[in-house]
PDB file of N, CA and C in Angstrom:
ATOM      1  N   UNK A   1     155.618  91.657 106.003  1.00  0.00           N
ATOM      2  CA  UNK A   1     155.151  92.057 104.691  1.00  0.00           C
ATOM      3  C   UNK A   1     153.825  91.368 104.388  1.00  0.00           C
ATOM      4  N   UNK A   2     152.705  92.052 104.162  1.00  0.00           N
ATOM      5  CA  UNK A   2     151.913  91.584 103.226  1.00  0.00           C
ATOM      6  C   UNK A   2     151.704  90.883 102.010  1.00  0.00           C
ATOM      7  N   UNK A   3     150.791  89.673 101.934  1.00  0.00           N
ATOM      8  CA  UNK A   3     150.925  88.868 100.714  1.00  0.00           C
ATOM      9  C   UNK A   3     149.320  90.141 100.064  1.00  0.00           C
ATOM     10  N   UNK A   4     150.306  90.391  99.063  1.00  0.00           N
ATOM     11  CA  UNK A   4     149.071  91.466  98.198  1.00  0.00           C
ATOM     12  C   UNK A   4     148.518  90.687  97.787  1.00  0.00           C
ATOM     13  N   UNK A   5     148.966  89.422  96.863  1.00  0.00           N
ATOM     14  CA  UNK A   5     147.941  88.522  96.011  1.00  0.00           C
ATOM     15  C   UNK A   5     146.484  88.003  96.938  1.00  0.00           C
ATOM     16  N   UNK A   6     146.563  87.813  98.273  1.00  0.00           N
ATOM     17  CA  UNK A   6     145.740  87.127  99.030  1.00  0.00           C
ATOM     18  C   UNK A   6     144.043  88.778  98.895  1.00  0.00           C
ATOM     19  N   UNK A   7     144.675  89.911  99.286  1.00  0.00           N
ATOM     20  CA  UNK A   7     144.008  90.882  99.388  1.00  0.00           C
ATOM     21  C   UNK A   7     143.816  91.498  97.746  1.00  0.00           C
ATOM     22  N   UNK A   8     144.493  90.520  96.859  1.00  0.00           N
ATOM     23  CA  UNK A   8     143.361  91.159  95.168  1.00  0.00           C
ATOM     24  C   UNK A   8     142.491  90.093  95.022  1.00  0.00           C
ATOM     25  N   UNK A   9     142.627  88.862  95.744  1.00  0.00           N
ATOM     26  CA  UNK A   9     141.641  87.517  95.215  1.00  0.00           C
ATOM     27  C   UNK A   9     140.592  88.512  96.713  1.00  0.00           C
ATOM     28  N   UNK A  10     140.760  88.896  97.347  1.00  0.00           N
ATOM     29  CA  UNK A  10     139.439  88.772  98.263  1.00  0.00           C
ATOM     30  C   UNK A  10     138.209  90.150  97.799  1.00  0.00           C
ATOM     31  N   UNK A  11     139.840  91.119  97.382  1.00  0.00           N
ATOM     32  CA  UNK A  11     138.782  91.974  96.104  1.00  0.00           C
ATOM     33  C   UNK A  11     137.830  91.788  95.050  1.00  0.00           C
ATOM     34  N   UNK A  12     138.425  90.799  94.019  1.00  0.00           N
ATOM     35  CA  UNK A  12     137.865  90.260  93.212  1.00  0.00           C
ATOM     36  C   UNK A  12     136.611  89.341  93.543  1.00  0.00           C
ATOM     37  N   UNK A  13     136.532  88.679  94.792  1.00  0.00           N
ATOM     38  CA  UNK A  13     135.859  87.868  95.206  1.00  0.00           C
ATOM     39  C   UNK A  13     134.566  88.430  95.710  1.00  0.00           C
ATOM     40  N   UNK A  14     135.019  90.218  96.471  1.00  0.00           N
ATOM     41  CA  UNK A  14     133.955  91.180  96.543  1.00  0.00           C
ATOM     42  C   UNK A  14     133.214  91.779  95.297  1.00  0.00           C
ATOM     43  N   UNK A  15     134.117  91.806  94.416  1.00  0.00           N
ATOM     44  CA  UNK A  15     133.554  92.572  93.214  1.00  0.00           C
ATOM     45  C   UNK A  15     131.888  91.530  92.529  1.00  0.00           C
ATOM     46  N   UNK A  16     132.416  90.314  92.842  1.00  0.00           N
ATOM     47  CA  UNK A  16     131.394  89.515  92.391  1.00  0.00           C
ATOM     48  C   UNK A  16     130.341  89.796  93.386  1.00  0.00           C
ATOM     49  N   UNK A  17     129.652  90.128  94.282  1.00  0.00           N
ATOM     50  CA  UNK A  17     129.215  90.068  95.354  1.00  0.00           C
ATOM     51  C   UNK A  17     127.441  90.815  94.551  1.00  0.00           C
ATOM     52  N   UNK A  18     126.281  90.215  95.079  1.00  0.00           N
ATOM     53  CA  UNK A  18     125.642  90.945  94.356  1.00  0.00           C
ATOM     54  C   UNK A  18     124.732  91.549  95.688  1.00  0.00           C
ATOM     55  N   UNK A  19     123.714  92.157  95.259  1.00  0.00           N
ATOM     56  CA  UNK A  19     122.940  92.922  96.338  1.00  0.00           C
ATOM     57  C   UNK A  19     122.306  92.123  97.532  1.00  0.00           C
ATOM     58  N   UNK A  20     121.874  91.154  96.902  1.00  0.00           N
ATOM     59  CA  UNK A  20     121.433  90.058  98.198  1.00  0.00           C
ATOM     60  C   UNK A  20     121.959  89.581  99.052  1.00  0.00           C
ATOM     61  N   UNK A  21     123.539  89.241  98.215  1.00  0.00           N
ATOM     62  CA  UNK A  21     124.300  88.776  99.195  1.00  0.00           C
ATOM     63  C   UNK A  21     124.798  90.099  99.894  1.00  0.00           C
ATOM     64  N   UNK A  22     125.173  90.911 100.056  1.00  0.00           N
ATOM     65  CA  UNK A  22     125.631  91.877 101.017  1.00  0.00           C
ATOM     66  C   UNK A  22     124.525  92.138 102.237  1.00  0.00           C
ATOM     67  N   UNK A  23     123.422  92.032 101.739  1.00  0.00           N
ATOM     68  CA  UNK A  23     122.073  92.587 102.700  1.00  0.00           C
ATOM     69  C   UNK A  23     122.271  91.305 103.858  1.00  0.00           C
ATOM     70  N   UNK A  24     122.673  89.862 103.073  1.00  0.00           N
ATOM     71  CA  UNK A  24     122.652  88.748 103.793  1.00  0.00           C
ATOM     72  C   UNK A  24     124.172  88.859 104.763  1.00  0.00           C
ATOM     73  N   UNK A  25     124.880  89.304 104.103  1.00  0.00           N
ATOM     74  CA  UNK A  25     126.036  89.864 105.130  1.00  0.00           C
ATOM     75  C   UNK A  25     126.012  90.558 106.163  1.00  0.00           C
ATOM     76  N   UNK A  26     125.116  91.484 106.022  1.00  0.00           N
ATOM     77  CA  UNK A  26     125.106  92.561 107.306  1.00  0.00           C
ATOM     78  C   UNK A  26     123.827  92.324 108.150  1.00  0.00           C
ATOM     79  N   UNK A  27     122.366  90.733 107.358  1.00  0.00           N
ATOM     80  CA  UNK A  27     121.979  90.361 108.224  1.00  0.00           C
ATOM     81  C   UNK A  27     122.695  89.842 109.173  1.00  0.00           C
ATOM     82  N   UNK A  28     123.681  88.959 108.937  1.00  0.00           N
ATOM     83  CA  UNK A  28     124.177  88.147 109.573  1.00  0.00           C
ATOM     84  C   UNK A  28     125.727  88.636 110.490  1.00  0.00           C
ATOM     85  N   UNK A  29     125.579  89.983 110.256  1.00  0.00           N
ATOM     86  CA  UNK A  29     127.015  90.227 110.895  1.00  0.00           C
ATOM     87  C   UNK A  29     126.855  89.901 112.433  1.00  0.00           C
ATOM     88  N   UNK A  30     128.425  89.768 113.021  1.00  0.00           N
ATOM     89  CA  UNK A  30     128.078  89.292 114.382  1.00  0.00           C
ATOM     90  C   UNK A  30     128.366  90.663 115.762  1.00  0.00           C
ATOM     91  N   UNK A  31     128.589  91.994 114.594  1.00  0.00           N
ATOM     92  CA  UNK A  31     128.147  93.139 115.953  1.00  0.00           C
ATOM     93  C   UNK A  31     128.401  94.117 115.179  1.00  0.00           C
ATOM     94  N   UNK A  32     127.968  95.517 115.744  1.00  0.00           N
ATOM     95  CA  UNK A  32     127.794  96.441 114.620  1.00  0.00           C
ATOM     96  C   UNK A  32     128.506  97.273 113.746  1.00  0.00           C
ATOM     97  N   UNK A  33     130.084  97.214 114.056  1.00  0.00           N
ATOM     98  CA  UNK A  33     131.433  96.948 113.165  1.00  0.00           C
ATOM     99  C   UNK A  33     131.495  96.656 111.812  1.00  0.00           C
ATOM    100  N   UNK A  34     131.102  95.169 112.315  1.00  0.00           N
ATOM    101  CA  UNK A  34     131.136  94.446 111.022  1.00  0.00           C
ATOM    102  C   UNK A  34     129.683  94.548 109.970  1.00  0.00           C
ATOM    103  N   UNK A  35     128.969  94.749 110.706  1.00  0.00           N
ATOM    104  CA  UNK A  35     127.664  95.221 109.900  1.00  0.00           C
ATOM    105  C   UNK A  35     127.558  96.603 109.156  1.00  0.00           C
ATOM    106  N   UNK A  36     128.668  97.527 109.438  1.00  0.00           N
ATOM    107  CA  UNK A  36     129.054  99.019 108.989  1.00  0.00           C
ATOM    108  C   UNK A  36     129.762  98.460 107.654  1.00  0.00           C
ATOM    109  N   UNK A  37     130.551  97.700 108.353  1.00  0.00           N
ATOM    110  CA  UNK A  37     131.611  96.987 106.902  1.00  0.00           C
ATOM    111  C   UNK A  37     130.867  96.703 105.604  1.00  0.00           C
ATOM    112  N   UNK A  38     130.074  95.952 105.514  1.00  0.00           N
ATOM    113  CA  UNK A  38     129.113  94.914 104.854  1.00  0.00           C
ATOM    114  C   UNK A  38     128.606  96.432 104.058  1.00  0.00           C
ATOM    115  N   UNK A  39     127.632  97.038 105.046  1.00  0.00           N
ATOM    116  CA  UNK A  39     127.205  98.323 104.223  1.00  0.00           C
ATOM    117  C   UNK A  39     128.093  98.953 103.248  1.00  0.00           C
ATOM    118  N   UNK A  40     129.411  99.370 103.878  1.00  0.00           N
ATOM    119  CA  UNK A  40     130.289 100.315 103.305  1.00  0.00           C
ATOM    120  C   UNK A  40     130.273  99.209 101.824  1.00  0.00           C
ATOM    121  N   UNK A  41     130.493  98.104 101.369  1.00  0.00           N
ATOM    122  CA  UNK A  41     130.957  97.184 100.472  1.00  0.00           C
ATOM    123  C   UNK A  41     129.534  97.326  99.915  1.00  0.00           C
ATOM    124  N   UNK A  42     128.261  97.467 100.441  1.00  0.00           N
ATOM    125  CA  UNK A  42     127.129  97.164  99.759  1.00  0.00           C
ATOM    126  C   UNK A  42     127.391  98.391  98.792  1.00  0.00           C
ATOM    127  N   UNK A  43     127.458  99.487  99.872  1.00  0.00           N
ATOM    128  CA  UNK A  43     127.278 101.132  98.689  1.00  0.00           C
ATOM    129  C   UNK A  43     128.308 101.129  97.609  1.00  0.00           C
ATOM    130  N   UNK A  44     129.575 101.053  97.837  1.00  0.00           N
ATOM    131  CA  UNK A  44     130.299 100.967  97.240  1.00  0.00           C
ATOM    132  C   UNK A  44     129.661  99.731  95.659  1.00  0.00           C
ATOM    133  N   UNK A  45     129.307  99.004  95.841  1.00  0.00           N
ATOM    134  CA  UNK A  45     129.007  98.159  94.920  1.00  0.00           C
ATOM    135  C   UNK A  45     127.675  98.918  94.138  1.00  0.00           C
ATOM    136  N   UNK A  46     126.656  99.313  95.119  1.00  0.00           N
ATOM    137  CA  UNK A  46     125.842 100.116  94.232  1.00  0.00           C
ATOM    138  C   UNK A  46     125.991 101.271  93.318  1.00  0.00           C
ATOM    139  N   UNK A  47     126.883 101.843  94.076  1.00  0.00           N
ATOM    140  CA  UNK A  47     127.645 103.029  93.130  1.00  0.00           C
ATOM    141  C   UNK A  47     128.638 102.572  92.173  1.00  0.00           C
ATOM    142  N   UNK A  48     129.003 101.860  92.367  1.00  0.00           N
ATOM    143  CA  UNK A  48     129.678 101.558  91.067  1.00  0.00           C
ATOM    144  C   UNK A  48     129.043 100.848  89.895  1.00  0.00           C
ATOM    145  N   UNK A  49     128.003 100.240  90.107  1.00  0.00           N
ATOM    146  CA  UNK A  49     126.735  99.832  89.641  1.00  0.00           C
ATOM    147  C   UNK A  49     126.143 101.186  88.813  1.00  0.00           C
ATOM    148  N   UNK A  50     125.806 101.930  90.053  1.00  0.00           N
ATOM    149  CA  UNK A  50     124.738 103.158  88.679  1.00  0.00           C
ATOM    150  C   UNK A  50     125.898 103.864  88.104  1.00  0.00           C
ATOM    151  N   UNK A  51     127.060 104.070  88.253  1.00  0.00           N
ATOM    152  CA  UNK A  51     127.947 104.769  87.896  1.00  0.00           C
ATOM    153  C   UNK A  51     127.793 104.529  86.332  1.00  0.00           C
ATOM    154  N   UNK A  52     128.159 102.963  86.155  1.00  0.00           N
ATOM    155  CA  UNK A  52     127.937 102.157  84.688  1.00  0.00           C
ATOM    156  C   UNK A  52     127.157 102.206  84.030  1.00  0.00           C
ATOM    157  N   UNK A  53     125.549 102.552  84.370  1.00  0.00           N
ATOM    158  CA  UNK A  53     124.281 102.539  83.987  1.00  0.00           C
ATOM    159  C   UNK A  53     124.720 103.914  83.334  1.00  0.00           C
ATOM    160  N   UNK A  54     124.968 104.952  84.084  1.00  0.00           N
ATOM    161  CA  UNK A  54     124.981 106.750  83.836  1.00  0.00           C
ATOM    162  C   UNK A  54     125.856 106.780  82.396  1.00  0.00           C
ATOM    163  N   UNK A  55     127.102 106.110  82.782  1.00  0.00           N
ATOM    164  CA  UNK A  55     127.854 106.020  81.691  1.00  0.00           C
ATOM    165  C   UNK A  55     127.427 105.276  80.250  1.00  0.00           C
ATOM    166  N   UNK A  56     126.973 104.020  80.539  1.00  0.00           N
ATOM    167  CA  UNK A  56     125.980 103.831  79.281  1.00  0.00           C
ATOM    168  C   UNK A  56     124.744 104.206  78.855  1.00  0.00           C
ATOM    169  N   UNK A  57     124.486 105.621  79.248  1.00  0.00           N
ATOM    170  CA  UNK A  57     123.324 106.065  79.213  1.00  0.00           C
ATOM    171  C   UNK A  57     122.221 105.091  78.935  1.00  0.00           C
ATOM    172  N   UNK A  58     121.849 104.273  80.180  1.00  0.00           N
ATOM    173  CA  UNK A  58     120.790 102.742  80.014  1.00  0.00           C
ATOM    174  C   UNK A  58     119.849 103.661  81.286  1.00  0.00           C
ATOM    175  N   UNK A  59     119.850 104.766  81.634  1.00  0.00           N
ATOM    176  CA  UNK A  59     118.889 104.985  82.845  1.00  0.00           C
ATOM    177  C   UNK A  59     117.716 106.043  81.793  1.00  0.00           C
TER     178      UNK A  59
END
C-alpha cells in the first residue's frame, strides 16, 4: 500500500515550485526522462498560472 500523505506533501511541495526553479530542474536533470518530467511539471505550472490570470481577467 501506498503512503498517500508522502505523495500530497511532494505535491504541495511542487505546487510551490516557481519558473526558475523548474528550468533549473531540467537543467540539471541526469538523462532525458527525467528532463521530460521537469518540463511536463514546468507546463503544467504555467498553465495553471495563466489559467488564474484569464480567470481574473488581469491579462
Amino acid at each position: 500500500m501506498n503512503d498517500t500523505s508522502k505523495y500530497s506533501q511532494i505535491y504541495r511541495d511542487i505546487k510551490e515550485l516557481r519558473p526558475e526553479d523548474t528550468l533549473q530542474l531540467v537543467i540539471d536533470s541526469k538523462d532525458e526522462e527525467e528532463q521530460m518530467f521537469y518540463q511536463l511539471i514546468g507546463n503544467y505550472l504555467l498553465r495553471q498560472n495563466q489559467m488564474r490570470v484569464i480567470e481574473q481577467n488581469l491579462f
